[in-house]
Protein backbone atom coordinates (compact mmCIF):
# COMPACT_ATOMS: atom_id res chain seq x y z
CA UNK A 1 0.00 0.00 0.00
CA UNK A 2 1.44 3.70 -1.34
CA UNK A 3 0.23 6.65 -2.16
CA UNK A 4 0.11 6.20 -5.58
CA UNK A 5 -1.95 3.22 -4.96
CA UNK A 6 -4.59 5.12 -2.90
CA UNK A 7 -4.35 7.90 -5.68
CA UNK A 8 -4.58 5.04 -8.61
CA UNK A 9 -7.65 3.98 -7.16
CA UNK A 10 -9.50 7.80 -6.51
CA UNK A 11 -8.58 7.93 -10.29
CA UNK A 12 -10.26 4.92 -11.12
CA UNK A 13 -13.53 5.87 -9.32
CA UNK A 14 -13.54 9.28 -10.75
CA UNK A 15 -12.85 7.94 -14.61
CA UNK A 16 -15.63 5.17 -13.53
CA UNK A 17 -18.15 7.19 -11.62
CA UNK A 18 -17.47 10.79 -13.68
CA UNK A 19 -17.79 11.93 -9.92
CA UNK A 20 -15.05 14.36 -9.90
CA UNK A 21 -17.34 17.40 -9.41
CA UNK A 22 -18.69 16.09 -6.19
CA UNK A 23 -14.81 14.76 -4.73
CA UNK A 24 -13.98 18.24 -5.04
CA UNK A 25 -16.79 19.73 -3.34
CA UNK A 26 -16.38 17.09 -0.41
CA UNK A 27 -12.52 18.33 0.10
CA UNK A 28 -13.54 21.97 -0.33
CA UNK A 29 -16.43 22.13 2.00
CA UNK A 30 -14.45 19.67 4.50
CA UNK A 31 -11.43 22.13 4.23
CA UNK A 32 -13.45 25.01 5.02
CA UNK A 33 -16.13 24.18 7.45
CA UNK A 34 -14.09 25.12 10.89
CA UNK A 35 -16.40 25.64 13.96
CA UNK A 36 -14.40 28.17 15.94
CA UNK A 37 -16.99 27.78 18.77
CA UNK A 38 -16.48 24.19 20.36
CA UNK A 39 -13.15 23.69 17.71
CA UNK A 40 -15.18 20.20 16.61
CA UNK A 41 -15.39 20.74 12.81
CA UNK A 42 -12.55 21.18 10.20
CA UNK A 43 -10.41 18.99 8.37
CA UNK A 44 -8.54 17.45 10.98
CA UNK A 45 -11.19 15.84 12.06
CA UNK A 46 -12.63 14.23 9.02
CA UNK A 47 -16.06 15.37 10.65
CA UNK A 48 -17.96 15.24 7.86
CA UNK A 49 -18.44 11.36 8.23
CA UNK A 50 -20.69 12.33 11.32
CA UNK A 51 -24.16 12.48 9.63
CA UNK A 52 -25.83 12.97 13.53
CA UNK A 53 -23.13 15.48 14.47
CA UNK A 54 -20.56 17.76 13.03
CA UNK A 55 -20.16 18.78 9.69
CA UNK A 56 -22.21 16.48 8.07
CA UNK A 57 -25.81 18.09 9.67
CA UNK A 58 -24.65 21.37 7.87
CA UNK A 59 -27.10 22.39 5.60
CA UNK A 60 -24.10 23.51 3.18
CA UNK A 61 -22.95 20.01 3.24
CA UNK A 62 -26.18 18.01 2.30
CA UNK A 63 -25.68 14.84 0.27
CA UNK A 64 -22.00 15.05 0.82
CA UNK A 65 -21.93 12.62 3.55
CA UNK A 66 -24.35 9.90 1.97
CA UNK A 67 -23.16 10.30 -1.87
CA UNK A 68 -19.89 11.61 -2.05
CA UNK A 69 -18.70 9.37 0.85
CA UNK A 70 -20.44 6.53 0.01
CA UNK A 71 -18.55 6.59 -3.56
CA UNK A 72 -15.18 6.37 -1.30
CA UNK A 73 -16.26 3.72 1.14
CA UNK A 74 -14.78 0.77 -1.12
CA UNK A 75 -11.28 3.04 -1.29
CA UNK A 76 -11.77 3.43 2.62
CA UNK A 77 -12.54 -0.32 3.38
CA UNK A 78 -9.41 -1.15 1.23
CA UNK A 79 -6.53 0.69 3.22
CA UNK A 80 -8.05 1.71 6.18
């Protein structure tokens, strides 16, 4: 397992999938939802998994935790 494997495969879902579009709205809105209140959300965290908490009950963020992450759970399952 490498990084060019994990990237081989993302490149394989997106050329499968044409889901490109939605990848990059899942890193953009994870990258830039930060709760400076309770310091729970942001990328660090990978919060936006949390469909009863966090990031992913933003209203800015719906259908990015049931598609987008969904499309990545067989990539997940793989190496993680």
């Amino acid at each position: 397992m490498s990084l060019d494997d994990i990237k081989a495969d993302i490149k394989a879902l997106v050329a499968e999938k044409s889901c490109g579009p939605i990848l990059i709205r899942l890193s953009w809105h994870d990258a830039g939802v930060y709760s400076t209140g309770k310091l729970t959300g942001g990328c660090p965290n990978a919060a936006m998994r949390f469909t009863d908490a966090g990031e992913g009950t933003f209203g800015a963020n719906a259908g990015l935790p049931t598609v987008a992450l969904d499309l990545l759970k067989p990539i997940t399952d793989k190496y993680v």
